[in-house]
PDB file of N, CA and C in Angstrom:
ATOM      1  N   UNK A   1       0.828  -1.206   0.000  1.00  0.00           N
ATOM      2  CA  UNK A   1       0.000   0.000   0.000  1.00  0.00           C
ATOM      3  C   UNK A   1       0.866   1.261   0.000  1.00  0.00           C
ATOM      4  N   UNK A   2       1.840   1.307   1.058  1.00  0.00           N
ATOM      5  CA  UNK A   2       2.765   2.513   1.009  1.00  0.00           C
ATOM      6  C   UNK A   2       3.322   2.755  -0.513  1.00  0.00           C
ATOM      7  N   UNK A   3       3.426   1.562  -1.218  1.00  0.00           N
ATOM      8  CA  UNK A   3       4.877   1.844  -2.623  1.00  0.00           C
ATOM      9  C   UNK A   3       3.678   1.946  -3.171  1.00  0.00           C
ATOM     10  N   UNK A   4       1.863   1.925  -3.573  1.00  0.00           N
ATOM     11  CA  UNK A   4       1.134   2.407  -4.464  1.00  0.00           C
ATOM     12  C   UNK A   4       1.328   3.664  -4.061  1.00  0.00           C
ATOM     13  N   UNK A   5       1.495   3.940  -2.522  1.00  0.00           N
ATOM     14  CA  UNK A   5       0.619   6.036  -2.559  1.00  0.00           C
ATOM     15  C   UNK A   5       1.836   6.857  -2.899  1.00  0.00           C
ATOM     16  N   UNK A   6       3.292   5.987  -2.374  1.00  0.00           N
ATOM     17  CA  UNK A   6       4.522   6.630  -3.568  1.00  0.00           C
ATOM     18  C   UNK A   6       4.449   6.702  -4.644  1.00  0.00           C
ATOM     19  N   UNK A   7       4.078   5.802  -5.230  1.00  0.00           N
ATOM     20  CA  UNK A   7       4.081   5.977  -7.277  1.00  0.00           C
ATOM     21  C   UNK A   7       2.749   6.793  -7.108  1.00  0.00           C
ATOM     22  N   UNK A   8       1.688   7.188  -6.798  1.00  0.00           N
ATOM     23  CA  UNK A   8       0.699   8.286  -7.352  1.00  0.00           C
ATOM     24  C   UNK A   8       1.716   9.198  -6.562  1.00  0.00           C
ATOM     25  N   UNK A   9       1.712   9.562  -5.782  1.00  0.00           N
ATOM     26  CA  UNK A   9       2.177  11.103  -5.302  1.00  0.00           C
ATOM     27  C   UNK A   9       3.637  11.160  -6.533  1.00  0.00           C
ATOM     28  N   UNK A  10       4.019  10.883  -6.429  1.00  0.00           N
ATOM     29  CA  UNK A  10       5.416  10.827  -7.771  1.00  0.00           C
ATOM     30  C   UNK A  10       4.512  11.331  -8.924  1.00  0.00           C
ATOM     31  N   UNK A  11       3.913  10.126  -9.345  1.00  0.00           N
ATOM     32  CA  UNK A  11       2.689  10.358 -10.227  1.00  0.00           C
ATOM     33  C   UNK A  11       2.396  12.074 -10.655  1.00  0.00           C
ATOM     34  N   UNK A  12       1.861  12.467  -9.342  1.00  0.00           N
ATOM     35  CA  UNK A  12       1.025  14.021  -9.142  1.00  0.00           C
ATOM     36  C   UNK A  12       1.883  14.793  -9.523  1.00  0.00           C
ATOM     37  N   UNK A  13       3.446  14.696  -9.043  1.00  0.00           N
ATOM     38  CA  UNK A  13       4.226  15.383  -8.765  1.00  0.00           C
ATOM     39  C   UNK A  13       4.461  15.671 -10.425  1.00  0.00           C
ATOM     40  N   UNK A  14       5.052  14.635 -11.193  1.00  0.00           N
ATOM     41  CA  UNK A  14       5.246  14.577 -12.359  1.00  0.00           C
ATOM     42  C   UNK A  14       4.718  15.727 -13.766  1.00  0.00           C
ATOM     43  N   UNK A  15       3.394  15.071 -13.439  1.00  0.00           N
ATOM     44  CA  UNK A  15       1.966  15.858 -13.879  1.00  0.00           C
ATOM     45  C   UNK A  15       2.147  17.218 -13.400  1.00  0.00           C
ATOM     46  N   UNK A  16       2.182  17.569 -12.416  1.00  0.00           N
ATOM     47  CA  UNK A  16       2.140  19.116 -12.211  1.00  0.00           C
ATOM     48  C   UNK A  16       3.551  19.897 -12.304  1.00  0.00           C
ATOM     49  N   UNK A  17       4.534  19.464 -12.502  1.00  0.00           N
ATOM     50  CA  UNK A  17       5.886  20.191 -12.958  1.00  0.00           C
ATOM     51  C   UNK A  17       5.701  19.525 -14.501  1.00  0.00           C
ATOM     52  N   UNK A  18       4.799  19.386 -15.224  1.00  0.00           N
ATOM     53  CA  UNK A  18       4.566  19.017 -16.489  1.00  0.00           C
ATOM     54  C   UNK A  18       3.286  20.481 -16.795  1.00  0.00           C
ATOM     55  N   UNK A  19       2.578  20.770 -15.998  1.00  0.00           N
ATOM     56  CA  UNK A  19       1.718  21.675 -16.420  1.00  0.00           C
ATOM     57  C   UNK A  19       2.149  23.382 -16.057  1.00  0.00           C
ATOM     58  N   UNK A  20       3.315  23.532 -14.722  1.00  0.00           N
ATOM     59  CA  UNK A  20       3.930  24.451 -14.984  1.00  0.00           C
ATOM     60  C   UNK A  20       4.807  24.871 -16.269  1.00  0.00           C
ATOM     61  N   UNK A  21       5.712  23.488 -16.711  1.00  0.00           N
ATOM     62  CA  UNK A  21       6.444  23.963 -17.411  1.00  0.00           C
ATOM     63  C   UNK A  21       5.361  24.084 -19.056  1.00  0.00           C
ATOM     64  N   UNK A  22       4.470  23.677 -19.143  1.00  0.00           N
ATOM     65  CA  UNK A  22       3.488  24.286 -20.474  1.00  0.00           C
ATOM     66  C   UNK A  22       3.055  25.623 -20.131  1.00  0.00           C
ATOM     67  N   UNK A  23       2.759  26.244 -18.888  1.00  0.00           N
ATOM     68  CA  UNK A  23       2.549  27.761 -18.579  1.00  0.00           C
ATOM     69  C   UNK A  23       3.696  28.305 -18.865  1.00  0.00           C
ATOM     70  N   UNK A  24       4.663  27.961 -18.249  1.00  0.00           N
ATOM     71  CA  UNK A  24       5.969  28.602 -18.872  1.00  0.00           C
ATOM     72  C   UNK A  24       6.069  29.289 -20.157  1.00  0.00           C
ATOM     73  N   UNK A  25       6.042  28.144 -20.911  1.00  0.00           N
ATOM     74  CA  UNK A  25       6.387  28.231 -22.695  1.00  0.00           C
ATOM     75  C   UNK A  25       5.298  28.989 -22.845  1.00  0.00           C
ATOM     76  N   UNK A  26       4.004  28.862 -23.020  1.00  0.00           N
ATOM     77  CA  UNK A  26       2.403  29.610 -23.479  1.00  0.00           C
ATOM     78  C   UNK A  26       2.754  31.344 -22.620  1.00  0.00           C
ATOM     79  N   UNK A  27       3.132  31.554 -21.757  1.00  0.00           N
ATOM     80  CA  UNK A  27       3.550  32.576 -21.547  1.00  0.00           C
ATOM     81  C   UNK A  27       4.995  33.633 -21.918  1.00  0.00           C
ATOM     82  N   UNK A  28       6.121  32.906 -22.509  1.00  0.00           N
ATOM     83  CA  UNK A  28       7.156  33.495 -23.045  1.00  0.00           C
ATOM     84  C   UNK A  28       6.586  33.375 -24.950  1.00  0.00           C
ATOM     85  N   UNK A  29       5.944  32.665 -25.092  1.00  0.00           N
ATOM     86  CA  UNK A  29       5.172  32.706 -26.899  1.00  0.00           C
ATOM     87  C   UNK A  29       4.172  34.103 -26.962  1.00  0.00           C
ATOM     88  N   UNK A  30       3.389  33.934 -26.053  1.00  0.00           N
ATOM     89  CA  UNK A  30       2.463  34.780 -26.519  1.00  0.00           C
ATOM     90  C   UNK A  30       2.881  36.485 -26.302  1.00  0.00           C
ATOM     91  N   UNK A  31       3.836  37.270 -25.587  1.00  0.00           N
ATOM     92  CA  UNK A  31       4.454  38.464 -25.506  1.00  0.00           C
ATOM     93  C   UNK A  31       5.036  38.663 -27.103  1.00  0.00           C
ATOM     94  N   UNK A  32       5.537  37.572 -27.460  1.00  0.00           N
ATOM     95  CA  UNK A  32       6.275  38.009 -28.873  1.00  0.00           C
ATOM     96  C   UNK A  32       5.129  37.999 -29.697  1.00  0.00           C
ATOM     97  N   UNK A  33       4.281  36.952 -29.766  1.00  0.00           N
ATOM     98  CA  UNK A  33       3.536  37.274 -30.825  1.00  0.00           C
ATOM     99  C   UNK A  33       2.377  38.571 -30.733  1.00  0.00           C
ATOM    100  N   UNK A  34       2.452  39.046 -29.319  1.00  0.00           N
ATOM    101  CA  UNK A  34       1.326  40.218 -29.413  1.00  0.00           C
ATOM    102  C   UNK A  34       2.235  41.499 -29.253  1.00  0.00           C
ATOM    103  N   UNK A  35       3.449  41.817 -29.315  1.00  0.00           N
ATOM    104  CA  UNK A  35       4.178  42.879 -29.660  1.00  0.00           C
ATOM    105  C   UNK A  35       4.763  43.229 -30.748  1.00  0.00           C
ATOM    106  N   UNK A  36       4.926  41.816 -31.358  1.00  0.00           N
ATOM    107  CA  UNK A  36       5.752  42.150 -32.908  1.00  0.00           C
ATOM    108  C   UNK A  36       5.724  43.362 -33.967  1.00  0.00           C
ATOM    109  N   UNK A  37       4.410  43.400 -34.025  1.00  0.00           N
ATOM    110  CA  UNK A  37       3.716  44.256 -34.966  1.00  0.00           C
ATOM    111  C   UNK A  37       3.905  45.690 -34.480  1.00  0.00           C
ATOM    112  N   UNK A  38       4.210  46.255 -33.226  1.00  0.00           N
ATOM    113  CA  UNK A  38       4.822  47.379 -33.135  1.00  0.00           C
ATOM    114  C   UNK A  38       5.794  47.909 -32.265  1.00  0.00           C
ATOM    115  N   UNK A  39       6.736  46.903 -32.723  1.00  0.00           N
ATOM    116  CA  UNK A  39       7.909  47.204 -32.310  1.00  0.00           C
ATOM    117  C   UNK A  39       8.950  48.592 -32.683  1.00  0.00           C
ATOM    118  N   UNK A  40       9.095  49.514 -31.761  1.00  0.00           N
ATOM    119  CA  UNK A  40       9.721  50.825 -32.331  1.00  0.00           C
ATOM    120  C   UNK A  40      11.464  51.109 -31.725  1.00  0.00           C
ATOM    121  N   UNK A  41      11.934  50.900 -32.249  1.00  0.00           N
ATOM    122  CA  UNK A  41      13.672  51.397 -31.228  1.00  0.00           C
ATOM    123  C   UNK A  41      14.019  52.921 -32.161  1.00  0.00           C
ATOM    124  N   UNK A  42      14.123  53.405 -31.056  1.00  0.00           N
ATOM    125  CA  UNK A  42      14.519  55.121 -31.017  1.00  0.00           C
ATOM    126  C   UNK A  42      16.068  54.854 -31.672  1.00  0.00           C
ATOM    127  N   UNK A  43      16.897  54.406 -31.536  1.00  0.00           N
ATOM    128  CA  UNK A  43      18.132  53.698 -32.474  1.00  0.00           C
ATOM    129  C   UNK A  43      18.720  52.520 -32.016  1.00  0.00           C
ATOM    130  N   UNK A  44      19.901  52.249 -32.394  1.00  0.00           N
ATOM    131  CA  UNK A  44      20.929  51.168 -32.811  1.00  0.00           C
ATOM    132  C   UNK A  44      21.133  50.463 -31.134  1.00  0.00           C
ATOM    133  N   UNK A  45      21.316  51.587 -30.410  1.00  0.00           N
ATOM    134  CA  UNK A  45      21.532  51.436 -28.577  1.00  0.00           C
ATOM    135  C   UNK A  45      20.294  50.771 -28.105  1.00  0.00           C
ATOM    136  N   UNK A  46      19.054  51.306 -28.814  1.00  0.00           N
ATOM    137  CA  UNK A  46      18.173  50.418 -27.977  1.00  0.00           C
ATOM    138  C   UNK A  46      17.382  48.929 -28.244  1.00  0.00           C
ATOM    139  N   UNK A  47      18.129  49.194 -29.990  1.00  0.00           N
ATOM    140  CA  UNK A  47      17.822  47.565 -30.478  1.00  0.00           C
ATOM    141  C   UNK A  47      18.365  46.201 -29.749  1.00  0.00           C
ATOM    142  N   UNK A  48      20.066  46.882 -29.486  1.00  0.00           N
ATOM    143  CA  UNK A  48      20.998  45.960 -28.639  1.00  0.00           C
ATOM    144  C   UNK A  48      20.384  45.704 -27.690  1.00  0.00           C
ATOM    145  N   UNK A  49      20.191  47.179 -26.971  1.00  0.00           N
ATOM    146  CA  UNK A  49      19.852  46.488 -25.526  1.00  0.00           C
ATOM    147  C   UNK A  49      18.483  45.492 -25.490  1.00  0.00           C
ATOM    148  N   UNK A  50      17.530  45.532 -26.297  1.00  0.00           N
ATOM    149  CA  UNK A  50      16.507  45.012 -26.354  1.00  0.00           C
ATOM    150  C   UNK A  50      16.987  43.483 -26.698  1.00  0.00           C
ATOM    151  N   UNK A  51      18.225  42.822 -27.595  1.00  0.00           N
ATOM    152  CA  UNK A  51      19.015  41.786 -27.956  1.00  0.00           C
ATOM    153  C   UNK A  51      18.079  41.395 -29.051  1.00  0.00           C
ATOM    154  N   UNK A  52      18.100  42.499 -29.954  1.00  0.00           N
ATOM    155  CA  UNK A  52      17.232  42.376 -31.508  1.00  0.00           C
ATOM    156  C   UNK A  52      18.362  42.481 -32.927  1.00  0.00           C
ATOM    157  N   UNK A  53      19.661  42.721 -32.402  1.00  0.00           N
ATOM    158  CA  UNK A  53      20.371  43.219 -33.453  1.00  0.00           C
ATOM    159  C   UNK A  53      20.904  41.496 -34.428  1.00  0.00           C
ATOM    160  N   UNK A  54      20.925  42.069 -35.343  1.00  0.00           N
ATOM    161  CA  UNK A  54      20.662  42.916 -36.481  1.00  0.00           C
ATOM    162  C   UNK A  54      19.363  43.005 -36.743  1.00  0.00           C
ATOM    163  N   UNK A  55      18.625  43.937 -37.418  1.00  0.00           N
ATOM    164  CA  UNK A  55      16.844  43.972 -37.748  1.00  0.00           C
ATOM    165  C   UNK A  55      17.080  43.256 -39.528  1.00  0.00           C
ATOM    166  N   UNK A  56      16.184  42.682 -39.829  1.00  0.00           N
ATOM    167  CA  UNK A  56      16.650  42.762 -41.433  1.00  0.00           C
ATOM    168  C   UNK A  56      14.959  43.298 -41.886  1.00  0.00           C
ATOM    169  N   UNK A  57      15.184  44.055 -42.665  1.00  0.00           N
ATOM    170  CA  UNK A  57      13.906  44.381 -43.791  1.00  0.00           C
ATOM    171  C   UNK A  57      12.453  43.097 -43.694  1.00  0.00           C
ATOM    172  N   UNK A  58      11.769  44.202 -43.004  1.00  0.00           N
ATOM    173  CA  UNK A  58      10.670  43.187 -43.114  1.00  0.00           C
ATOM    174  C   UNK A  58       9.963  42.541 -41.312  1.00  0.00           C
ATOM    175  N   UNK A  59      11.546  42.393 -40.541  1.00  0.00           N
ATOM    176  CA  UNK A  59      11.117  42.302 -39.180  1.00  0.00           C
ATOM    177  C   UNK A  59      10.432  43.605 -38.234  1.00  0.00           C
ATOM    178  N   UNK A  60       9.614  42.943 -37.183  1.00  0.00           N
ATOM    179  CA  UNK A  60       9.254  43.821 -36.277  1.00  0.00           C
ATOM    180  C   UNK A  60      10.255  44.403 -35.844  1.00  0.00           C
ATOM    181  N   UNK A  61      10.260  45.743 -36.220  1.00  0.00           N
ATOM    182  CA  UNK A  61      10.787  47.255 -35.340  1.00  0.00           C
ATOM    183  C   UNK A  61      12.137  47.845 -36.075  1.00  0.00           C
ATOM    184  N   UNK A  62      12.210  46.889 -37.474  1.00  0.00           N
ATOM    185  CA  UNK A  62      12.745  47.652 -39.046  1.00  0.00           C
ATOM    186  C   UNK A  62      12.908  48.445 -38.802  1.00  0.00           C
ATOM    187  N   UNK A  63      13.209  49.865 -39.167  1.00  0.00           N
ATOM    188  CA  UNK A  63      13.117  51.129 -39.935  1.00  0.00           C
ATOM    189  C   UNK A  63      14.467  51.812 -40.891  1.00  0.00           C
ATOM    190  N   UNK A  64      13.762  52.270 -41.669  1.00  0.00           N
ATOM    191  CA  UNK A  64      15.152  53.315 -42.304  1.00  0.00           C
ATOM    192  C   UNK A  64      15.792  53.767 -41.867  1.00  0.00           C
ATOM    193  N   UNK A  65      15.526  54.455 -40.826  1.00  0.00           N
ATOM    194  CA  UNK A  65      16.297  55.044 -39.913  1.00  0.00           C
ATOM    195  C   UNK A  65      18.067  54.667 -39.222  1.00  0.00           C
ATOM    196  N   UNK A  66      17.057  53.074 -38.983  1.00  0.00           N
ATOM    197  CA  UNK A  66      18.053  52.269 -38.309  1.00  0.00           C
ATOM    198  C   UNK A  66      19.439  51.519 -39.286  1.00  0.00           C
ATOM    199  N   UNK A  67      18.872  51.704 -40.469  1.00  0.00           N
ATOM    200  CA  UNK A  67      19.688  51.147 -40.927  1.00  0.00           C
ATOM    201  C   UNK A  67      20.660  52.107 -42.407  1.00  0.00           C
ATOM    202  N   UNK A  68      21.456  52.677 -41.956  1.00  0.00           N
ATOM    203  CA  UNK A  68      22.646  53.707 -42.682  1.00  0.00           C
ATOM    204  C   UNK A  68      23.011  53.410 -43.775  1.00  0.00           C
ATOM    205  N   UNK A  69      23.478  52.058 -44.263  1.00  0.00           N
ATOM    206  CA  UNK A  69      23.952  52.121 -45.209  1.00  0.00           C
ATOM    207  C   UNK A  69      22.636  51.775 -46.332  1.00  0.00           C
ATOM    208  N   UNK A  70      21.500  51.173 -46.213  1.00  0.00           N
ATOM    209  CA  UNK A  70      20.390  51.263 -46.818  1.00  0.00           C
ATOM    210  C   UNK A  70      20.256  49.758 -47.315  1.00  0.00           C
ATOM    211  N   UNK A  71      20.798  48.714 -46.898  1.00  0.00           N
ATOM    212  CA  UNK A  71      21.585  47.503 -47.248  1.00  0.00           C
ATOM    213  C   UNK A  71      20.130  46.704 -47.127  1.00  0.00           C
ATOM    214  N   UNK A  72      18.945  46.740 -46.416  1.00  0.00           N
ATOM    215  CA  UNK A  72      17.934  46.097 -45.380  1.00  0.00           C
ATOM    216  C   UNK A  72      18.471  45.429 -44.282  1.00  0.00           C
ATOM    217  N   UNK A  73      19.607  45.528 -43.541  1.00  0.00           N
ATOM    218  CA  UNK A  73      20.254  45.103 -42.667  1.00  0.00           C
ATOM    219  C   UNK A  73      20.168  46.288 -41.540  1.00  0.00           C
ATOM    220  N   UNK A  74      19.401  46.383 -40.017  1.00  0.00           N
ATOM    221  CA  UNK A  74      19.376  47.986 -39.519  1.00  0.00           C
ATOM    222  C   UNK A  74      20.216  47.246 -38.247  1.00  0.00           C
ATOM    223  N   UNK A  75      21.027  47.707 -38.139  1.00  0.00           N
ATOM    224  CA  UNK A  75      22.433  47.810 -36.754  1.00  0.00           C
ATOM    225  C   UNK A  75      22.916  46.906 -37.077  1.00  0.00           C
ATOM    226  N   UNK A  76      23.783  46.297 -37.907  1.00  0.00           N
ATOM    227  CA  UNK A  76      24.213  45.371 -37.734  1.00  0.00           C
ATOM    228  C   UNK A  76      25.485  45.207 -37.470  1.00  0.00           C
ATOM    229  N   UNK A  77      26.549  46.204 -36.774  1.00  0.00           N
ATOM    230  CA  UNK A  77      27.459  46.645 -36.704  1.00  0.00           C
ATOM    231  C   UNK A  77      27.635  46.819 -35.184  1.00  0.00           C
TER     232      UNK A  77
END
């Protein structure tokens, strides 16, 4: 009886550091996909710090601005 209520409590245990770590992931996915679309960096300093560099043509938070030599590559330097 004791080594059944060990294997369920193991069991439980299992299961629920199985359903934190799916909150985990469903919560670091869904920030990117609901910011992408307006992503803005004031320049090159705050792309880094954000850890976006290089931008290429076409990604969230692009701009002309950011990118000097006109290449579609913005900070990549």
């Amino acid at each position: 009886r004791k080594q059944q209520e060990e294997q369920k409590r193991q069991a439980d245990e299992q299961a629920r550091k199985q359903q934190e770590e799916q909150k985990v992931q469903q919560t670091q996915t869904q920030p990117a996909s609901g910011n992408t679309s307006s992503a803005y960096y004031k320049n090159c300093a705050a792309v880094r710090a954000a850890g976006k560099a290089p931008l290429h043509k076409g990604q969230p938070g692009y701009s002309s601005h950011l990118d000097r030599d006109g290449d579609g590559i913005a900070c990549e330097k």
